[in-house]
Protein backbone atom coordinates (compact mmCIF):
# COMPACT_ATOMS: atom_id res chain seq x y z
CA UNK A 1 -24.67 6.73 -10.97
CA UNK A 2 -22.51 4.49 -12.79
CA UNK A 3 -24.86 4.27 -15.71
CA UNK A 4 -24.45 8.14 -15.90
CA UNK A 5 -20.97 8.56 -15.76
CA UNK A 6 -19.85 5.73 -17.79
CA UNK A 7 -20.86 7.14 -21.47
CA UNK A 8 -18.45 10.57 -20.84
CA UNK A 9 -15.32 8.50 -19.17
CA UNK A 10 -15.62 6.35 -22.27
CA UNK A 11 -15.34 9.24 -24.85
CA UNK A 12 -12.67 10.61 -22.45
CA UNK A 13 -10.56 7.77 -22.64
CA UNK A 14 -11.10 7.37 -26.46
CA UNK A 15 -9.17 10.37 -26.67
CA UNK A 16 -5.76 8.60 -26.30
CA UNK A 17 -4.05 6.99 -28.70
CA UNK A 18 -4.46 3.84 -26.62
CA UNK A 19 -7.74 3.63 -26.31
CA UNK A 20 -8.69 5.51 -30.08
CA UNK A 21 -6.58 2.04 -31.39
CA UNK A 22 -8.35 -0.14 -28.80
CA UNK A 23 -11.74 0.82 -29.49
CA UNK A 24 -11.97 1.73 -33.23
CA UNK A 25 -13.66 4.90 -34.30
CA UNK A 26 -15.91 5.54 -31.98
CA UNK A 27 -16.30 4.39 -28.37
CA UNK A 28 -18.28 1.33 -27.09
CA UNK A 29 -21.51 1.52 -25.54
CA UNK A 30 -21.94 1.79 -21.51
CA UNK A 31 -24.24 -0.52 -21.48
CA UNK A 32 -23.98 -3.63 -19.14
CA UNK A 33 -23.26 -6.18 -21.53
CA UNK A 34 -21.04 -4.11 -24.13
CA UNK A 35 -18.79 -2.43 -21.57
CA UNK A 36 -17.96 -6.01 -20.21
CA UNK A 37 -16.58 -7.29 -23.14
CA UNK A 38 -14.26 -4.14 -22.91
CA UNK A 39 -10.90 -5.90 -22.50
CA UNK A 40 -9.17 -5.20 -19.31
CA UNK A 41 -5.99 -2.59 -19.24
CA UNK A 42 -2.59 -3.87 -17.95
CA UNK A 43 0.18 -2.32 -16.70
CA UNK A 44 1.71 -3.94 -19.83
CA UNK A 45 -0.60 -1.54 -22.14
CA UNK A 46 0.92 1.13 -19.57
CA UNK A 47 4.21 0.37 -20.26
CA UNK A 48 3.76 -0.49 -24.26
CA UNK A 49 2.41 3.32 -24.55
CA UNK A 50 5.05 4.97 -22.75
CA UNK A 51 5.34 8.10 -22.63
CA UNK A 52 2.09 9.88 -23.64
CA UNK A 53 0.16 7.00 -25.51
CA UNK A 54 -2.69 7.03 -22.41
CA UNK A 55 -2.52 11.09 -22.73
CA UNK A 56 -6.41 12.27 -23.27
CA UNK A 57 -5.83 15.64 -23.05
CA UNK A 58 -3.45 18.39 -25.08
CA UNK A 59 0.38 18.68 -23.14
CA UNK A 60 0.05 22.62 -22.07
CA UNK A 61 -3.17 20.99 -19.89
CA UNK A 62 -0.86 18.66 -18.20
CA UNK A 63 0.36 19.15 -14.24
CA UNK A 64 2.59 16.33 -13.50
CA UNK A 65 4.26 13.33 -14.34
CA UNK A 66 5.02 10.24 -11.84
CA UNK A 67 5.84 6.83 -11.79
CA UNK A 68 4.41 3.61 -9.75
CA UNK A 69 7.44 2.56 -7.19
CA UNK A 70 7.86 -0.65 -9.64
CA UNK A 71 7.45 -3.37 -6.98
CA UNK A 72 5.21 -5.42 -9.89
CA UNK A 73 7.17 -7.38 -12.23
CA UNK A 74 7.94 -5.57 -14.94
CA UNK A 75 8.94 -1.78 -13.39
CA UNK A 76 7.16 1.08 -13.16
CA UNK A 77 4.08 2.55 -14.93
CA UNK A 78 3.91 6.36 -15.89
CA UNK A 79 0.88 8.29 -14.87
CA UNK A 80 -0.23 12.11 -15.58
CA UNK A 81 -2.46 14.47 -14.09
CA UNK A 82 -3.93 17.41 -14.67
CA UNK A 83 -4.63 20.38 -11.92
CA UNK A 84 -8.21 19.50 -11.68
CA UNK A 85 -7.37 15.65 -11.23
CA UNK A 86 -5.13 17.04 -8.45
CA UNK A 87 -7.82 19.01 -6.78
CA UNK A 88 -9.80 15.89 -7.16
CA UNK A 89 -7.03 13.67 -5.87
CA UNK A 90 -7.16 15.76 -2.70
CA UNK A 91 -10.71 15.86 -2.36
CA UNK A 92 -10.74 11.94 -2.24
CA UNK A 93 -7.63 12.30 0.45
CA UNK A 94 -9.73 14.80 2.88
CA UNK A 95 -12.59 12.81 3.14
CA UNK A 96 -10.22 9.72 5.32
CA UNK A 97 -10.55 10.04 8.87
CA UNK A 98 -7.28 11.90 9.28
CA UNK A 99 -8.93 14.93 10.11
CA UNK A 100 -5.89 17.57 9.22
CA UNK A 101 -6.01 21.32 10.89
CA UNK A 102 -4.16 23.92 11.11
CA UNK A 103 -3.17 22.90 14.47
CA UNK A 104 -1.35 19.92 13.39
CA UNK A 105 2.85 19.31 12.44
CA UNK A 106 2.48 16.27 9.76
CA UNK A 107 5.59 14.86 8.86
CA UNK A 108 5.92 12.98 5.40
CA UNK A 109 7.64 9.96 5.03
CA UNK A 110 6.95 8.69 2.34
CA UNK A 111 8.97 8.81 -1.21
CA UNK A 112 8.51 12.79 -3.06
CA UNK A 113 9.58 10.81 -6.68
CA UNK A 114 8.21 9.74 -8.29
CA UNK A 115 5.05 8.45 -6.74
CA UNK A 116 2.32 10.52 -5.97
CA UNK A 117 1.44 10.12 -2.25
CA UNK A 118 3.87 12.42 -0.73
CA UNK A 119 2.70 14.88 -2.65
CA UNK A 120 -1.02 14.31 -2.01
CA UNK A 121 -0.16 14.28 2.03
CA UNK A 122 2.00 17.58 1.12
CA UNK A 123 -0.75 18.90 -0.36
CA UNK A 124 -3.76 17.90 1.66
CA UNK A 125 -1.78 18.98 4.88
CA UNK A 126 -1.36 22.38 3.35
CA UNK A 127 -5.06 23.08 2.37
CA UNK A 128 -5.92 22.64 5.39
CA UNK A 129 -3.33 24.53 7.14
CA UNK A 130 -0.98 22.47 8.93
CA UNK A 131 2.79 22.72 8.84
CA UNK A 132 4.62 20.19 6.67
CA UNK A 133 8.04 18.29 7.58
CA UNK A 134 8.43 16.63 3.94
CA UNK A 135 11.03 13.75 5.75
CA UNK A 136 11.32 12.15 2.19
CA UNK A 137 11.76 7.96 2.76
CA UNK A 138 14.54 8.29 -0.02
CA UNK A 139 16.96 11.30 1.26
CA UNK A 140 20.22 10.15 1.68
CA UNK A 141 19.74 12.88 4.76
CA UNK A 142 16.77 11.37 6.55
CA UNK A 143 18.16 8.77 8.73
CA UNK A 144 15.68 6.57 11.14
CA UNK A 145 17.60 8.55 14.18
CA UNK A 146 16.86 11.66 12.15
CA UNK A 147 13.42 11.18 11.72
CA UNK A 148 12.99 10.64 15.95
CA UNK A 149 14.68 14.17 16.07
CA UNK A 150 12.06 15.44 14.20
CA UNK A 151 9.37 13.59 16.14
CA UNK A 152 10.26 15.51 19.24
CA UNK A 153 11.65 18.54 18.07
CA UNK A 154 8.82 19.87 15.91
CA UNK A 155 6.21 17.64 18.16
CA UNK A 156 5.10 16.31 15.45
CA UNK A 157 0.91 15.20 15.32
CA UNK A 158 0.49 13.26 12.13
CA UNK A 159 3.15 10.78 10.33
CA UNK A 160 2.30 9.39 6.79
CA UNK A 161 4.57 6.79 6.18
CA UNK A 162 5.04 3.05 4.68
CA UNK A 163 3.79 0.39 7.76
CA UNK A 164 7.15 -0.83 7.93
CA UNK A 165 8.55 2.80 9.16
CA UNK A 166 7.19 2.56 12.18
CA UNK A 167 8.05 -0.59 12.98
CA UNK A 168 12.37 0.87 12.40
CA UNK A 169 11.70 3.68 14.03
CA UNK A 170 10.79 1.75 17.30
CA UNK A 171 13.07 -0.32 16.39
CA UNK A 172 15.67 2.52 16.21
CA UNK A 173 14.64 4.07 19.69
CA UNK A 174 14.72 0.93 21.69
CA UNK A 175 18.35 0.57 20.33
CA UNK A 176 18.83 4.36 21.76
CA UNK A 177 17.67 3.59 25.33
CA UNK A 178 14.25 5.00 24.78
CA UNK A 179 10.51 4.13 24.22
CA UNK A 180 8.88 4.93 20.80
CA UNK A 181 6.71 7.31 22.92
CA UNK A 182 9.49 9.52 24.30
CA UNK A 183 10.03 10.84 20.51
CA UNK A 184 7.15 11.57 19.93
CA UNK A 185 5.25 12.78 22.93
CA UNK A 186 2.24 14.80 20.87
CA UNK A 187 1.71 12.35 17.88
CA UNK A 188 -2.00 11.50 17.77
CA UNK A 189 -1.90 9.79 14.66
CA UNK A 190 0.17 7.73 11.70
CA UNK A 191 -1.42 7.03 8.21
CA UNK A 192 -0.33 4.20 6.96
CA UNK A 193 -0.06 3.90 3.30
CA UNK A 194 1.69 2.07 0.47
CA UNK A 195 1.96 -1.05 1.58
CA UNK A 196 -1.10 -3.75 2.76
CA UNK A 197 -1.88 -3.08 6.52
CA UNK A 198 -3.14 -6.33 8.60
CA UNK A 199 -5.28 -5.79 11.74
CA UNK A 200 -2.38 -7.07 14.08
CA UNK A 201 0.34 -4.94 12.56
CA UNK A 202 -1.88 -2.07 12.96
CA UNK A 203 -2.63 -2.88 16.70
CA UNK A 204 1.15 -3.32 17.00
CA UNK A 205 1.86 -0.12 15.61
CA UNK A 206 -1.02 2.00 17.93
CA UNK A 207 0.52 0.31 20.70
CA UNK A 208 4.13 1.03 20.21
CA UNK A 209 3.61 4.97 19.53
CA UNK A 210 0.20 4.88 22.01
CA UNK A 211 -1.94 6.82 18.71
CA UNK A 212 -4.14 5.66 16.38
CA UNK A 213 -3.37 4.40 13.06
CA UNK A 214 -5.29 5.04 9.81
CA UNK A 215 -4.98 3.75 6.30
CA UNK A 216 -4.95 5.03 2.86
CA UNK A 217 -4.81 2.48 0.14
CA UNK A 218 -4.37 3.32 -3.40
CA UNK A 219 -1.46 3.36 -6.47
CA UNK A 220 0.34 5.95 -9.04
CA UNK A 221 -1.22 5.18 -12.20
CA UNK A 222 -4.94 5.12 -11.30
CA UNK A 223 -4.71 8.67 -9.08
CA UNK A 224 -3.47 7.21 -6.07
CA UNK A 225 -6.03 6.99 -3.33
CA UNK A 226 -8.38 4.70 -4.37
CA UNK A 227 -9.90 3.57 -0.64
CA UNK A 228 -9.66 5.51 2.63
CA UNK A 229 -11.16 4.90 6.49
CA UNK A 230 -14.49 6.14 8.08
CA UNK A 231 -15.30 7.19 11.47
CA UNK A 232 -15.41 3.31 12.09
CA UNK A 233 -11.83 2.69 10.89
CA UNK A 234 -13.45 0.89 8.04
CA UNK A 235 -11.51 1.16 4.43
CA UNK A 236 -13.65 2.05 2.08
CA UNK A 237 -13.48 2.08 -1.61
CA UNK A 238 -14.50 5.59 -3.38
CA UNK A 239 -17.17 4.05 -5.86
CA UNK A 240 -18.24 7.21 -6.64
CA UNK A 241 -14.73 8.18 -8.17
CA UNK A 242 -14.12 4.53 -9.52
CA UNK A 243 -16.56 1.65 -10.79
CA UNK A 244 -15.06 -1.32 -9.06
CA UNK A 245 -14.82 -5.05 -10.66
CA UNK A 246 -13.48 -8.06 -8.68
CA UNK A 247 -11.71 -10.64 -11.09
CA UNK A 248 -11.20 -14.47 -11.01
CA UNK A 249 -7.77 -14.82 -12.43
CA UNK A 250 -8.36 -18.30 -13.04
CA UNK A 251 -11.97 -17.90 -15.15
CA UNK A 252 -10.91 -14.30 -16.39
CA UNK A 253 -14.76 -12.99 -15.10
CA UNK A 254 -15.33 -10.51 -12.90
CA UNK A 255 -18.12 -9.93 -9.87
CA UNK A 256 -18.86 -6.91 -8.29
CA UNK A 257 -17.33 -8.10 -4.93
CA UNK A 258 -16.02 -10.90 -3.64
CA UNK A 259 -12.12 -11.91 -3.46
CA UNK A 260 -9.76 -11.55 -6.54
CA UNK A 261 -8.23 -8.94 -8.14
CA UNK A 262 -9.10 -4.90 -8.53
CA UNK A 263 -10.26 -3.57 -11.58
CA UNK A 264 -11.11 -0.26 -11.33
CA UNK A 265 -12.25 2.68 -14.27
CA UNK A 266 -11.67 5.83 -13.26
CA UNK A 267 -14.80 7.81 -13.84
CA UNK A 268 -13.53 11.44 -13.08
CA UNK A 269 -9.94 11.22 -14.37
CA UNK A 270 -9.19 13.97 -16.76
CA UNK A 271 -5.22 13.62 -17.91
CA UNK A 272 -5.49 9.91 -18.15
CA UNK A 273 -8.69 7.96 -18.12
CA UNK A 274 -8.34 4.07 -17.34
CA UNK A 275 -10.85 1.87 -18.72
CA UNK A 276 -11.21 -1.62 -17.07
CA UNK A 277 -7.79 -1.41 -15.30
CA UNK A 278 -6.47 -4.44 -13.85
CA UNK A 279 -4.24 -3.33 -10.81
CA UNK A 280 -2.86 -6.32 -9.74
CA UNK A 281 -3.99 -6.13 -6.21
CA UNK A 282 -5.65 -8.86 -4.60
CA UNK A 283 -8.84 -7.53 -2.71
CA UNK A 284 -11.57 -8.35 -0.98
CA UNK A 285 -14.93 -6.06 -1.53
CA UNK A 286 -17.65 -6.34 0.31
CA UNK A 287 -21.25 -4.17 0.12
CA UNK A 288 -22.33 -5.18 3.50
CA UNK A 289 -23.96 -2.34 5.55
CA UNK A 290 -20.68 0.04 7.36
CA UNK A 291 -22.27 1.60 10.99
CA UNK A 292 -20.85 4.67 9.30
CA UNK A 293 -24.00 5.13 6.74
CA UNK A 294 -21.55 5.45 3.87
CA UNK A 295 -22.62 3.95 0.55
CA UNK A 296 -19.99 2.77 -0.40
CA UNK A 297 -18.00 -1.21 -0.38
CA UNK A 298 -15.52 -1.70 1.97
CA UNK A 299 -12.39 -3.20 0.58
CA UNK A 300 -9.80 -5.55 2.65
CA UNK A 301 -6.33 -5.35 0.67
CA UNK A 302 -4.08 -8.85 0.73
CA UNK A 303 -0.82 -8.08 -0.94
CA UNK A 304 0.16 -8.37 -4.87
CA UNK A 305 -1.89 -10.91 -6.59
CA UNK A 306 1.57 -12.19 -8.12
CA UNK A 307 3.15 -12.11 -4.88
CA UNK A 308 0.58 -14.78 -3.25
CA UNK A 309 2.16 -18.05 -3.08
CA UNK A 310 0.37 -21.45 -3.13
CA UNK A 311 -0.16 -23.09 0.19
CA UNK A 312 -2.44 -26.61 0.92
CA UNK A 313 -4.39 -25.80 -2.18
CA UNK A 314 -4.93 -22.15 -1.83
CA UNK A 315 -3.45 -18.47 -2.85
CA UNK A 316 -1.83 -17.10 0.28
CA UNK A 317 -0.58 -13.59 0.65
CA UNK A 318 1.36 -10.89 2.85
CA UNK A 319 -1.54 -9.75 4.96
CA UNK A 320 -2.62 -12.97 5.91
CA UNK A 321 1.05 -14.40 6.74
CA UNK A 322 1.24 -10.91 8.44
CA UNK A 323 -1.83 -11.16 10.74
CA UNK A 324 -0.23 -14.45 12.21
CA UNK A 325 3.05 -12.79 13.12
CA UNK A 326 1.51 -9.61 14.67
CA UNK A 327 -0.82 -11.55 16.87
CA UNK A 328 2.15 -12.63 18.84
CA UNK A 329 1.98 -10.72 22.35
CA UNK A 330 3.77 -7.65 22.22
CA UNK A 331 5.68 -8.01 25.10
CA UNK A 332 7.46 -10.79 23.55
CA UNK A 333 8.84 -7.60 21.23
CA UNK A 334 8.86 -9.48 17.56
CA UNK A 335 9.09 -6.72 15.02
CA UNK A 336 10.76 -8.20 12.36
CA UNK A 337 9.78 -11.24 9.76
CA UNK A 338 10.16 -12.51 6.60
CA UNK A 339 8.43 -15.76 5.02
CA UNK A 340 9.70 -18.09 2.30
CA UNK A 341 7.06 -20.88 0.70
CA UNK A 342 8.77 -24.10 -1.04
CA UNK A 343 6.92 -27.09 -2.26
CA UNK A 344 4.38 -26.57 -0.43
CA UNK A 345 5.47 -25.79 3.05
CA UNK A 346 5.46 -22.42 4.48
CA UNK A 347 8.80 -20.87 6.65
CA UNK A 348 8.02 -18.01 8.61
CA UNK A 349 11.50 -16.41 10.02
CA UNK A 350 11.08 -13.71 12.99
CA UNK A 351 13.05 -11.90 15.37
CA UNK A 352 13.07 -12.14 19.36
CA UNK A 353 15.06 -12.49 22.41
CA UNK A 354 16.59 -15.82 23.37
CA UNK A 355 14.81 -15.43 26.42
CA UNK A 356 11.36 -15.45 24.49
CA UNK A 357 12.54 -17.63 21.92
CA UNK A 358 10.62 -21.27 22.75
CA UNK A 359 7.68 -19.11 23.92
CA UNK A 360 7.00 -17.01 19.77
CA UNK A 361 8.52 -20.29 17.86
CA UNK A 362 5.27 -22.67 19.62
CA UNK A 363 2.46 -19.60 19.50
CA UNK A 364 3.23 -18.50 16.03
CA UNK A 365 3.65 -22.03 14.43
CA UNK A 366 0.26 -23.01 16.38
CA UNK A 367 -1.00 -19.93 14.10
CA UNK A 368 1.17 -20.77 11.00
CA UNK A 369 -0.31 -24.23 10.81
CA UNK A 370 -4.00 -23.04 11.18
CA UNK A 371 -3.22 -20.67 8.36
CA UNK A 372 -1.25 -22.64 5.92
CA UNK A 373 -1.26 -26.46 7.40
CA UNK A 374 1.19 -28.96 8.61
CA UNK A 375 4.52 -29.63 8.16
CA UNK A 376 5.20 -25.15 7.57
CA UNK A 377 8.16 -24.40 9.91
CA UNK A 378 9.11 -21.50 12.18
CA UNK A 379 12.51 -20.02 12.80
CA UNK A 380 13.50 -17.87 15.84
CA UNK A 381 16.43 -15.60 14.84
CA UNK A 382 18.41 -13.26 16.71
CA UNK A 383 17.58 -9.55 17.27
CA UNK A 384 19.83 -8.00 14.51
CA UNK A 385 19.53 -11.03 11.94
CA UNK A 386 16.51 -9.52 9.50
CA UNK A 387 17.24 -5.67 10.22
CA UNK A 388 21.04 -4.76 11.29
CA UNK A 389 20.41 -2.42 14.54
CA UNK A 390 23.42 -0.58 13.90
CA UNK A 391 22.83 -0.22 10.02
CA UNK A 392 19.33 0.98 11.16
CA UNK A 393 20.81 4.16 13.09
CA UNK A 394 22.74 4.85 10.05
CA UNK A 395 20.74 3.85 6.84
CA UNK A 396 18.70 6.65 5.19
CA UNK A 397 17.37 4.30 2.34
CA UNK A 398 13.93 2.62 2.50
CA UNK A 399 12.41 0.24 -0.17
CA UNK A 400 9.26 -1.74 0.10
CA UNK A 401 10.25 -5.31 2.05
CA UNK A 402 9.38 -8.32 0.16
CA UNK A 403 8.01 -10.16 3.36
CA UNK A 404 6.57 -12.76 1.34
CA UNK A 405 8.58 -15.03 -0.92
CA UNK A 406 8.81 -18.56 -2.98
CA UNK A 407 10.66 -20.87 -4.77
CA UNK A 408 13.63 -23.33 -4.69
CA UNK A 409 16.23 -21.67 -1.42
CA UNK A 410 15.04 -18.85 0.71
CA UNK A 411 16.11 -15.54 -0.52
CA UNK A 412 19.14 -13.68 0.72
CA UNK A 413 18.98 -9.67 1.38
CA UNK A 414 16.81 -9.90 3.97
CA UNK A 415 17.92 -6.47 5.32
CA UNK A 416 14.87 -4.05 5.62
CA UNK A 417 16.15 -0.75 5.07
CA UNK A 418 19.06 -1.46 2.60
CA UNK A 419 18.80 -2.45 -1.10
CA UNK A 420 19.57 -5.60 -1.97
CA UNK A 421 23.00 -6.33 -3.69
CA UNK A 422 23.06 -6.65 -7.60
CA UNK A 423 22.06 -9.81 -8.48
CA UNK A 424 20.06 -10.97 -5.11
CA UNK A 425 16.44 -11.59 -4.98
CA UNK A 426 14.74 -8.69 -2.81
């Protein structure tokens, strides 16, 4: 299929400037060998060609602009899209296991600019029907104790939100006197998107709102949803819509699976084609049969490649610190963490009651030494220490955490929902 497709999404792409510079006067070859030596595209490129140097097609064919939410070093990266990538951008959304009706209220909570995933939910929910509650993540009107309102008032069936929502929102209702639950008596469902997902947080999150919990991974600049869930909760990559490379950062080659970073070309992308881009994202793909029949790889997101830190000889990153945490019981309540890795050693700082305290500090550093080796510490902090309850009730603003951190001093600003003062590391 590949093989096919290839040949066309190359003369695509050679109609940008980028790409007409990159690859001479006429586009390479498809063939195995050629299209490998094809160097890989950055965000850099992205950024070097702002606004319209990836642009294939004429303006009056273009739909909409967006932006990446800039949590890579550098900023943001642009990305345009015509209305047929945006039917096929929804196409790719519908097939997840969401399963939207008519019959469903599906609140979005995720940011409307510039990304693109609001927008897809917003649009996905309204082919099929349903009625929208677009609860922006970045209205300076859509409080945490706002969004519970909406929960129960519109009995709301679907959420799409960052991981980390949830977590406030229970967060926000425990502080009110109530269970998660009680706001949100008919939700059957939260897809989780934005951010990487471990297996524990997930179970954490299913069990705090009693629903089930899908994913959808993907970013702005190559279309957004790149992978979403079958029947089997399995995330699967769409390697019909994208030819998928894995790359060694240290030997600069790339495998079809494995673990390492996504590369991805977009093989139906009309507005702006992408040609061996490298998105950062630290992956592992896998082709081993699914139960589900679908032939396609299934793909296990870690975190930011350049967010890993280096731990007893290895790259560690957010999900795995993350799975550690979230395995605690939940009836010891921890929520809340943030880790910090210095010359070696590994601090993971969580939340709890003092009551619990001795109790999560000898489980999780039991798990933090089998995942990063001796001498990594655990701190027990105070409810209130990572996330200000009362700020939480009255903070609208949401950015993407930065659970994961390193170098000399542990960063200040750990507060989840506000930003972080001028000047401190987030």
């Amino acid at each position: 299929m590949w093989s096919e497709l290839l040949p066309g999404v190359l003369e695509r792409a050679h109609r940008s400037d980028f790409y007409r510079s990159r690859f001479g006067a006429r586009p390479p070859q498809a063939s195995p060998g050629e299209f490998a030596r094809i160097p890989l595209t950055t965000k850099d490129d992205l950024r070097a060609r702002y606004p319209f140097g990836m642009v294939a097609v004429p303006r009056r064919d273009l739909a909409s602009y967006h932006e990446s939410s800039g949590t890579s070093v550098g900023g943001a990266t642009g990305s345009f899209h015509t209305a047929g990538d945006w039917e096929e951008m929804l196409d790719r959304f519908e097939r997840g296991r969401q399963d939207l009706t008519d019959a469903d209220t599906v609140l979005v909570r995720v940011p409307y600019a510039m990304v693109t995933i609001g927008h897809q939910v917003h649009g996905a929910a309204r082919r099929a029907g349903a009625l929208v509650v677009p609860a922006d993540a970045r209205s300076t009107a859509m409080t945490h104790r706002r969004v519970l309102g909406l929960l129960r008032d519109l009995r709301v069936t679907v959420a799409a939100a960052l991981p980390t929502e949830p977590l406030l929102w229970a967060a926000c209702a425990q502080l009110l006197g109530e269970s998660p639950r009680a706001y949100a008596p008919d939700l059957r469902m939260i897809v989780a998107t934005g951010e990487p997902l471990s297996a524990a947080r997930r179970r954490r999150i299913a069990h705090l709102w009693d629903c089930d919990v899908t994913v959808s991974y993907g970013n702005s600049e190559c279309g957004s949803n790149l992978a979403g869930e079958c029947p089997h909760g399995t995330l699967h990559l769409w390697a019909d819509r994208y030819l998928p490379e894995v790359l060694d950062p240290d030997t600069g080659t790339t495998a079809p699976q494995g673990r390492g970073r996504l590369v991805v070309t977009t093989l139906r992308r009309e507005a702006m084609p992408l040609v061996r881009y490298d998105t950062g994202d630290a992956v592992e793909l896998s082709y081993d049969p699914c139960p589900c029949g679908w032939a396609l790889p299934s793909v296990r997101v870690l975190g930011r490649w350049e967010q890993g830190v280096r731990i007893e000889g290895r790259r560690l990153f957010v999900s795995e610190v993350e799975e550690a945490v979230y395995a605690l019981p939940p009836e010891l309540g921890v929520l809340f963490w943030r880790a910090h890795a210095h010359e070696g050693a590994l601090t993971v700082r969580v939340e709890a009651e003092p009551s619990v305290a001795d109790r999560v500090e000898s489980l999780l550093k039991a798990e933090v030494e089998r995942l990063a080796g001796p001498g990594c510490a655990v701190q027990v902090l105070a409810p209130g220490t990572l996330v200000d309850r009362e700020e939480l009730v009255r903070s609208s603003h949401i950015a993407k955490p930065r659970y994961l951190s390193s170098g000399p001093g542990a960063p200040s600003g750990l507060m989840y929902p506000a930003p972080a003062a001028a000047g401190a590391p987030s």
